[in-house]
Every structure is written in structure tokens, then in C-alpha cells.
PDB file of N, CA and C in Angstrom:
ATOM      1  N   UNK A   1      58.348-130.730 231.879  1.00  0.00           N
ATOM      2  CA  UNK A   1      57.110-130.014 231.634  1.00  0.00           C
ATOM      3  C   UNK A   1      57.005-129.654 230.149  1.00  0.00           C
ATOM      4  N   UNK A   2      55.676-130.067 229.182  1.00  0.00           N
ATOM      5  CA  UNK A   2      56.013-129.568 228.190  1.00  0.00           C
ATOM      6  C   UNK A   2      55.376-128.012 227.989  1.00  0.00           C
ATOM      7  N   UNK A   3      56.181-127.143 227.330  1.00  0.00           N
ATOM      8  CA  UNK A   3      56.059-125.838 226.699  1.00  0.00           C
ATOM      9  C   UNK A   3      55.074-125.157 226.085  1.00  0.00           C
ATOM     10  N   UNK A   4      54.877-124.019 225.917  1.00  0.00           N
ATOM     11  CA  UNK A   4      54.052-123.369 225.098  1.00  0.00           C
ATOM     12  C   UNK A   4      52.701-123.625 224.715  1.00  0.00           C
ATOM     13  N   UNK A   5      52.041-124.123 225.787  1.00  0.00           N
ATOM     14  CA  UNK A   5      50.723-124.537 225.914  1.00  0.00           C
ATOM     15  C   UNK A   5      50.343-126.171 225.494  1.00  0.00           C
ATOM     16  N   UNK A   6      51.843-126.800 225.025  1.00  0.00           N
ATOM     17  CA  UNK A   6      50.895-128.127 224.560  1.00  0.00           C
ATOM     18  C   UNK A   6      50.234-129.471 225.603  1.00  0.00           C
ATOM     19  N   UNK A   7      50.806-128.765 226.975  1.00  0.00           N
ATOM     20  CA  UNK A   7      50.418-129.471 227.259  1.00  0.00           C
ATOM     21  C   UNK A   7      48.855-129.645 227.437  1.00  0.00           C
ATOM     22  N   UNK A   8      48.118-128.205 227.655  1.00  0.00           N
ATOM     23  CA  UNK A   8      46.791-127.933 227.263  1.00  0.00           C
ATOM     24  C   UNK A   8      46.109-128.001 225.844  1.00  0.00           C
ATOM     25  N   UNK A   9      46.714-128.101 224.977  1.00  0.00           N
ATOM     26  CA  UNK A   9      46.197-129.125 224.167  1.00  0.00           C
ATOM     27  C   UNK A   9      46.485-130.943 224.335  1.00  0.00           C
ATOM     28  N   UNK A  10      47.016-131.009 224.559  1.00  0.00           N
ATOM     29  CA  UNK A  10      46.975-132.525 224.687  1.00  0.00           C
ATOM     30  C   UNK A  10      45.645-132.815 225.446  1.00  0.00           C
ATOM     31  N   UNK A  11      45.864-132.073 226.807  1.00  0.00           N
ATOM     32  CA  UNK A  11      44.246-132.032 227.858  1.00  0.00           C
ATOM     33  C   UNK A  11      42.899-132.112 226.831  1.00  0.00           C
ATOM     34  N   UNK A  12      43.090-130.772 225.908  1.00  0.00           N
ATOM     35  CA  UNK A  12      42.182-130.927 224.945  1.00  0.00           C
ATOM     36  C   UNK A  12      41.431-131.947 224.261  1.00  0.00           C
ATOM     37  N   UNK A  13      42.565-132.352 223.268  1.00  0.00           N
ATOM     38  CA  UNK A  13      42.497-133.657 222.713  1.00  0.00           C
ATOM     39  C   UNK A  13      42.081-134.655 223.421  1.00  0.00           C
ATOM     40  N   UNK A  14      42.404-135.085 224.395  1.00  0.00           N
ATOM     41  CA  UNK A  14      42.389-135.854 225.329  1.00  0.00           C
ATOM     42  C   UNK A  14      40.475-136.178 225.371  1.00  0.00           C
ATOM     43  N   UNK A  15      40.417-135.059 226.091  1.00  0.00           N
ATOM     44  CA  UNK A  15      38.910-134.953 226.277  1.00  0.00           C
ATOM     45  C   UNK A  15      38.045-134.617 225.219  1.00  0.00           C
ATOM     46  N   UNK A  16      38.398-134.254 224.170  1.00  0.00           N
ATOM     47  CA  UNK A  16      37.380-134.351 222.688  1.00  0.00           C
ATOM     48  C   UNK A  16      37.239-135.874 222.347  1.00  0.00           C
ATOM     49  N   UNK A  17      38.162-136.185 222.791  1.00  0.00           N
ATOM     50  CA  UNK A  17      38.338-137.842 221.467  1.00  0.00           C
ATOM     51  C   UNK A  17      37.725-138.394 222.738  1.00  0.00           C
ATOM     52  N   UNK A  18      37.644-138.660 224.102  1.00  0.00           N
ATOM     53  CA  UNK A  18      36.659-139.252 224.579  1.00  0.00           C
ATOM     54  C   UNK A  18      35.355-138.976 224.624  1.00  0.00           C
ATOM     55  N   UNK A  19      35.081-137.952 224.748  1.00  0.00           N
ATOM     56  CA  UNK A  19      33.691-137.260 224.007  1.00  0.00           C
ATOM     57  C   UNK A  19      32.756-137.636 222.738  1.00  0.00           C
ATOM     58  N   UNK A  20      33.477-137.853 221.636  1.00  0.00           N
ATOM     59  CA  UNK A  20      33.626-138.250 219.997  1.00  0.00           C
ATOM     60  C   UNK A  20      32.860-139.579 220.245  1.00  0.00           C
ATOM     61  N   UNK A  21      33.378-140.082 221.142  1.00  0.00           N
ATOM     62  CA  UNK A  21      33.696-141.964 221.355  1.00  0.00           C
ATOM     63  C   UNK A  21      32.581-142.447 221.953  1.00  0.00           C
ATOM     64  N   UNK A  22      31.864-141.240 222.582  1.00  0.00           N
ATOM     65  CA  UNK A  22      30.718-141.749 223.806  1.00  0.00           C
ATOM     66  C   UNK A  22      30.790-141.680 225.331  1.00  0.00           C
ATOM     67  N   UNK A  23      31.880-140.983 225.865  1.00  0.00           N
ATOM     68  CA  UNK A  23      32.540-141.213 227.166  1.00  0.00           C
ATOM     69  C   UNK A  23      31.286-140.260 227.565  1.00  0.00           C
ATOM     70  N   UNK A  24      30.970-140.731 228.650  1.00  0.00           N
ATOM     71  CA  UNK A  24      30.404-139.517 229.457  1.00  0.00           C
ATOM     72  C   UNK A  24      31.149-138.644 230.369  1.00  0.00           C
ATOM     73  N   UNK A  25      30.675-137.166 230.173  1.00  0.00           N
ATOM     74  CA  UNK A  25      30.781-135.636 230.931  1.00  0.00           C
ATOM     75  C   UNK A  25      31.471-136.430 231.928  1.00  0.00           C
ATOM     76  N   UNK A  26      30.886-137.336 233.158  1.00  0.00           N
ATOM     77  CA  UNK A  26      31.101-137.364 234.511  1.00  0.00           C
ATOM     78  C   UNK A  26      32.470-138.320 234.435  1.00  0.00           C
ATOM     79  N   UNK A  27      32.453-139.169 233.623  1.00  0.00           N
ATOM     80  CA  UNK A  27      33.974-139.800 232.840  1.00  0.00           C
ATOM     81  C   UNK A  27      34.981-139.475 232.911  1.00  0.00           C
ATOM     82  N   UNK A  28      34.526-138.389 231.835  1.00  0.00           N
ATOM     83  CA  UNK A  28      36.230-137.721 231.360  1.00  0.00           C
ATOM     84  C   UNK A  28      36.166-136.859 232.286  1.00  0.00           C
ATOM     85  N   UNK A  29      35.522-136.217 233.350  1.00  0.00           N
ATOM     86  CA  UNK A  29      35.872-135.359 234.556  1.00  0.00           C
ATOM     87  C   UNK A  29      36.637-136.067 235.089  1.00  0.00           C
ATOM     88  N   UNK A  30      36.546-137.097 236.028  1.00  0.00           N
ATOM     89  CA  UNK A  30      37.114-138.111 236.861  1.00  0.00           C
ATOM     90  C   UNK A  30      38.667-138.368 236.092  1.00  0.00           C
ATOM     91  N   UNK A  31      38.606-138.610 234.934  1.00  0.00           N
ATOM     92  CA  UNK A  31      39.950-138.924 234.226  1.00  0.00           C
ATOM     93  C   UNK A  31      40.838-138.181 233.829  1.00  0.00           C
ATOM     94  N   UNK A  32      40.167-136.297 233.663  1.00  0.00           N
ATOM     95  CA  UNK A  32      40.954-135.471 233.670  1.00  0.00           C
ATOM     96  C   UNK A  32      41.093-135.024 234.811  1.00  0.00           C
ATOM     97  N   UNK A  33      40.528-135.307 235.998  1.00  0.00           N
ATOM     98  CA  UNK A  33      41.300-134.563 237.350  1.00  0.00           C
ATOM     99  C   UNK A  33      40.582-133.326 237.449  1.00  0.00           C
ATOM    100  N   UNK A  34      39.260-133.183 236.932  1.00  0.00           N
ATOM    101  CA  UNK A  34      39.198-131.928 236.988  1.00  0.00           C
ATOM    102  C   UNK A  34      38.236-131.934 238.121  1.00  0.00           C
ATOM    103  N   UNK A  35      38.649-130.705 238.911  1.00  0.00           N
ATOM    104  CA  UNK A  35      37.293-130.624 240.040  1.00  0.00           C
ATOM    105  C   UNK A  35      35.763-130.351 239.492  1.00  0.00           C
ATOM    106  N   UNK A  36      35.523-129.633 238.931  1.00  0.00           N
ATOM    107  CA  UNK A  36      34.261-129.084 238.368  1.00  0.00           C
ATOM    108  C   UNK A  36      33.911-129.474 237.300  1.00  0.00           C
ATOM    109  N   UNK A  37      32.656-130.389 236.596  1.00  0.00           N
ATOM    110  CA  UNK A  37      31.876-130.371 235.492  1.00  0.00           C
ATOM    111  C   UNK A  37      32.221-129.336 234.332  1.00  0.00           C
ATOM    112  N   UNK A  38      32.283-128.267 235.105  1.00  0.00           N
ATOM    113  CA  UNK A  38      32.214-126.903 233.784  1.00  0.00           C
ATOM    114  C   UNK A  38      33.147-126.801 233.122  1.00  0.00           C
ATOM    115  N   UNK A  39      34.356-126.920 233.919  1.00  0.00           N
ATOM    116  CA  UNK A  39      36.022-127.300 233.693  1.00  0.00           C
ATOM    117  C   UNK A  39      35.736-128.335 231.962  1.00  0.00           C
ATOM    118  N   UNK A  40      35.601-129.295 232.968  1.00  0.00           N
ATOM    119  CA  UNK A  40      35.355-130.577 231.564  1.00  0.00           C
ATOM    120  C   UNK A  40      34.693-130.575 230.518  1.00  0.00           C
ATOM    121  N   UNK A  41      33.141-129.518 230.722  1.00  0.00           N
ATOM    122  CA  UNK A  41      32.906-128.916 229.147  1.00  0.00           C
ATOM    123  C   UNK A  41      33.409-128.211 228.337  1.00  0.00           C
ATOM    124  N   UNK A  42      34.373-127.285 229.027  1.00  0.00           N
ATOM    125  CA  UNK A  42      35.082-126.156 228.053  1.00  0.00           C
ATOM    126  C   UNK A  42      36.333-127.067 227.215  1.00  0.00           C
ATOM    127  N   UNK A  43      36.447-127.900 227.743  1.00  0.00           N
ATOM    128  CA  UNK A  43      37.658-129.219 226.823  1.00  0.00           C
ATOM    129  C   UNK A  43      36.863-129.904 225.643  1.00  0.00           C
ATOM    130  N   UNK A  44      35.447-130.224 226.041  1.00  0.00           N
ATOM    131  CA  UNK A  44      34.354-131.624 225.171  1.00  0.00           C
ATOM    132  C   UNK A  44      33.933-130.353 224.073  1.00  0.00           C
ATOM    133  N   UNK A  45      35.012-130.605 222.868  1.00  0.00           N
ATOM    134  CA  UNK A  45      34.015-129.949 221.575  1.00  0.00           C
ATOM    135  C   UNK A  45      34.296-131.513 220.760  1.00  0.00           C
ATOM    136  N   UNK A  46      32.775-131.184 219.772  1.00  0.00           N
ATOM    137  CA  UNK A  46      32.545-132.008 219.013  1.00  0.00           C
ATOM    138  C   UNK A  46      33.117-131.842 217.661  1.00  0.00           C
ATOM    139  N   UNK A  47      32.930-132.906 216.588  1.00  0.00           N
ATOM    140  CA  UNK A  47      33.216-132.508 215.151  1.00  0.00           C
ATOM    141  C   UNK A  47      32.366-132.797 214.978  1.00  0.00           C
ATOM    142  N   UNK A  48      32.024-132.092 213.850  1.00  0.00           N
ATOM    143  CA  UNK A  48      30.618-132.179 213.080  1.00  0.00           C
ATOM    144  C   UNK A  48      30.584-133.185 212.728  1.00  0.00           C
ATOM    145  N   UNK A  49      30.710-134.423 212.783  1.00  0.00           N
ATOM    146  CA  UNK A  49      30.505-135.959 212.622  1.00  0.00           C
ATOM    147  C   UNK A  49      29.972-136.325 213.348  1.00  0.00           C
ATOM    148  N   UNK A  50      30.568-135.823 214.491  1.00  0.00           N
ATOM    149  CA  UNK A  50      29.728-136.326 216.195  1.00  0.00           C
ATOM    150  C   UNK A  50      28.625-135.996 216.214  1.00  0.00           C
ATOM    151  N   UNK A  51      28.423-134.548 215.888  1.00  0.00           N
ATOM    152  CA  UNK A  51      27.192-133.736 215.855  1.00  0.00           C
ATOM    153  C   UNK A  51      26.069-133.919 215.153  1.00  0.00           C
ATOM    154  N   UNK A  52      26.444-135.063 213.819  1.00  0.00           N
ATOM    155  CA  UNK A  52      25.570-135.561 212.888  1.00  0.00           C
ATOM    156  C   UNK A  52      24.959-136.616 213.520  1.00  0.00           C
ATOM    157  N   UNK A  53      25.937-137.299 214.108  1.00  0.00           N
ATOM    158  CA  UNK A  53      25.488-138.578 215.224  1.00  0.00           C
ATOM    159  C   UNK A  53      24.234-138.809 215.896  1.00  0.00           C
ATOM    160  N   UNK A  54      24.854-137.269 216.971  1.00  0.00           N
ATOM    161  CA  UNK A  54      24.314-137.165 217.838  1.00  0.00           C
ATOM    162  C   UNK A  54      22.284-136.463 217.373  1.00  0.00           C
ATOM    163  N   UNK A  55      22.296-135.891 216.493  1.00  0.00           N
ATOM    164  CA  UNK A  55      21.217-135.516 216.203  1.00  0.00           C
ATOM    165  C   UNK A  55      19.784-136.920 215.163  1.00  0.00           C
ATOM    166  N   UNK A  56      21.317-137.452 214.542  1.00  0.00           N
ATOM    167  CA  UNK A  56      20.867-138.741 214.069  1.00  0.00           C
ATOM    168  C   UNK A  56      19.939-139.873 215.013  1.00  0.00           C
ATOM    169  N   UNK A  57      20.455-139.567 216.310  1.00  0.00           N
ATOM    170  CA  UNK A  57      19.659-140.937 217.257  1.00  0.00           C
ATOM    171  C   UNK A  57      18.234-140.751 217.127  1.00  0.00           C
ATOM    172  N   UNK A  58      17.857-138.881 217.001  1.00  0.00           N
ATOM    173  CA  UNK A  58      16.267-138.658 217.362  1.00  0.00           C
ATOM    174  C   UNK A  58      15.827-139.738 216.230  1.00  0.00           C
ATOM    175  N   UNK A  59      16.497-139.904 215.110  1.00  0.00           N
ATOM    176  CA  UNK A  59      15.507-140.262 213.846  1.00  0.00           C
ATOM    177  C   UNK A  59      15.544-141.723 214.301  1.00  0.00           C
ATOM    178  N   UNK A  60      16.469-142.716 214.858  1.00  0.00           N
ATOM    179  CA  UNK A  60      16.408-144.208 215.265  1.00  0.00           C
ATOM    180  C   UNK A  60      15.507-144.543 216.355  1.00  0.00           C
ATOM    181  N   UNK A  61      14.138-144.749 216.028  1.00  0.00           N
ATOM    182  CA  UNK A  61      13.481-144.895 217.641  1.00  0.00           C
ATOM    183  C   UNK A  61      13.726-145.883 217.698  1.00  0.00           C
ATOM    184  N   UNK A  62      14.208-146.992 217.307  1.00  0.00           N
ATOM    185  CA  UNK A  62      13.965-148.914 217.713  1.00  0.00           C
ATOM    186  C   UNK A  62      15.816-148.913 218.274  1.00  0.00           C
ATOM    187  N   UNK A  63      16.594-147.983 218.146  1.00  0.00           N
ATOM    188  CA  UNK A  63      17.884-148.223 218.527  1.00  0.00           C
ATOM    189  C   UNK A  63      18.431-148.053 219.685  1.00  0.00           C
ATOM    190  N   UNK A  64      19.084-148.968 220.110  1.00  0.00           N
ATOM    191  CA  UNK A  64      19.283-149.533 221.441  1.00  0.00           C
ATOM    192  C   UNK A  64      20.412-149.459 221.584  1.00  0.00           C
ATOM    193  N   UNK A  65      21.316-148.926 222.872  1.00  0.00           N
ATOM    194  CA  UNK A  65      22.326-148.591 223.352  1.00  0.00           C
ATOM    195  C   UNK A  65      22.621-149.381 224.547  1.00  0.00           C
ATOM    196  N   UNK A  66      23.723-150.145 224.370  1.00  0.00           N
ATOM    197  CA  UNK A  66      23.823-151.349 225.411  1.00  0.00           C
ATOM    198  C   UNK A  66      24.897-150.297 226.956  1.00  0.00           C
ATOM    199  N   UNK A  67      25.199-150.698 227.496  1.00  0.00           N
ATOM    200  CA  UNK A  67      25.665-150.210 228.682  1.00  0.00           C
ATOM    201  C   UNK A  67      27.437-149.447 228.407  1.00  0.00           C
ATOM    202  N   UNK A  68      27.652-150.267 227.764  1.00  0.00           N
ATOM    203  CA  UNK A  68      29.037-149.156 227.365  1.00  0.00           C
ATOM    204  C   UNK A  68      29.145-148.137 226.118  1.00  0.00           C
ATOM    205  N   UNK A  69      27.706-147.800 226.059  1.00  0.00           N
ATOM    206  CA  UNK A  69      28.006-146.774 224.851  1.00  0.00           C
ATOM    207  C   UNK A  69      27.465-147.191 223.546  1.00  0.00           C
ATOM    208  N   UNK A  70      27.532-148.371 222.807  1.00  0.00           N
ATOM    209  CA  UNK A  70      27.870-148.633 221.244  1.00  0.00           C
ATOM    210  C   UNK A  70      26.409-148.944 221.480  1.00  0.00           C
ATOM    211  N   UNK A  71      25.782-148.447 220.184  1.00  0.00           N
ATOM    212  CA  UNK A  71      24.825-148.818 219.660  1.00  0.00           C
ATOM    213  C   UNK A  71      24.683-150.050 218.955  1.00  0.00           C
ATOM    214  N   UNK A  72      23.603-150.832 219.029  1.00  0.00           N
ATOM    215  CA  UNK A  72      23.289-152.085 218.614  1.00  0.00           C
ATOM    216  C   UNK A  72      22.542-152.092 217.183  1.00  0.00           C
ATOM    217  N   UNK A  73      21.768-151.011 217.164  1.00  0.00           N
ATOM    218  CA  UNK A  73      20.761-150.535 215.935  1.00  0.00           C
ATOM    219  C   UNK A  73      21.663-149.487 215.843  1.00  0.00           C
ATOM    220  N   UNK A  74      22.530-148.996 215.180  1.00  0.00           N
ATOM    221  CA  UNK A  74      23.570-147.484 214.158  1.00  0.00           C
ATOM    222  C   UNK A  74      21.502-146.968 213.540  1.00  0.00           C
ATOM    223  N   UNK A  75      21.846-145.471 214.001  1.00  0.00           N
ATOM    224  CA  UNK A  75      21.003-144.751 213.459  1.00  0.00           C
ATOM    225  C   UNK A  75      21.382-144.393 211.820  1.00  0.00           C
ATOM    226  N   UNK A  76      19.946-144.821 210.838  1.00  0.00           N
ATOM    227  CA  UNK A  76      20.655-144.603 209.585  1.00  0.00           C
ATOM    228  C   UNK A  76      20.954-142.603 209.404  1.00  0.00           C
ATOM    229  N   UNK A  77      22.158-142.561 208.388  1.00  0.00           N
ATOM    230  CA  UNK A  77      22.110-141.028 207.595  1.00  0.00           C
ATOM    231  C   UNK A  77      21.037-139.932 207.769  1.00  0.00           C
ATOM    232  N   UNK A  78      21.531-139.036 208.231  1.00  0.00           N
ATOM    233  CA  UNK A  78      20.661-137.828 207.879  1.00  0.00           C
ATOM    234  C   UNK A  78      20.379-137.308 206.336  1.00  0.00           C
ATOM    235  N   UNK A  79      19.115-137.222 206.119  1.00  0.00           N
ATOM    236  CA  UNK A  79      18.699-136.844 204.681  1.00  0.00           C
ATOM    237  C   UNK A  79      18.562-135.436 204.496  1.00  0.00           C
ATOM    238  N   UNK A  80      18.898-135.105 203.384  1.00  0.00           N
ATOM    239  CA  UNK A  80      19.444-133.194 203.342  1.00  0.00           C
ATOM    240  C   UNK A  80      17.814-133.060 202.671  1.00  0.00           C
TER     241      UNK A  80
END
């Protein structure tokens, strides 16, 4: 068993970096074992990279997301 909480970070990690990547909520539930949705959000934080991403798609309307996630059209940069 590992010690002193790492193994709840690893859980952590675990479920951020699939998050980061595109995994979906109902995904990384199933893969972390967790019974409940809510469980699996309190693990899914973003980095502000993701978060740039993710706000970035509104500005790509012609960009197209094929079935596993990856975008075909990359939404360009957010402009400050």
C-alpha cells in the first residue's frame, strides 16, 4: 500500500492528465472505479492551458472534432 496520501495523488494525476487530453467525465469515471460522477469531478482540475483550449473552441466555428477527441481544424490563439 503506498503511504501518506500518494496514493491519492496518483488517483489525482491520473484523472487530470486524462481530462487535459480530452477523456470524457463518464471515461475517467469508469476507469477510476468511481461510483459517482461527482467523485470524478473533484479529481478533473484543469491547467490553464486546458482552460485556454477549452474557451478557444468558441472562437473556431469551422472546427471539427472527429470521434476520439482530436481536433481536425486546432482552434487558432486567444488574442489578449
Amino acid at each position: 500500500m503506498v503511504v501518506n496520501g500518494r496514493l491519492h495523488i496518483l488517483r489525482h494525476t491520473f484523472c487530470s492528465h486524462l481530462s487535459m487530453r480530452g477523456a470524457s467525465a463518464k471515461a475517467i469515471q469508469d476507469l477510476a472505479g468511481h461510483a459517482s460522477i461527482t467523485t470524478t469531478m473533484r479529481y478533473m482540475h484543469l491547467s490553464p492551458s486546458a482552460k485556454v483550449d477549452a474557451v478557444a473552441l468558441l472562437e473556431s466555428r469551422g472546427a471539427l472534432v472527429d470521434p476520439e477527441g482530436k481536433r481536425e481544424n486546432p482552434p487558432t490563439q486567444l488574442r489578449a
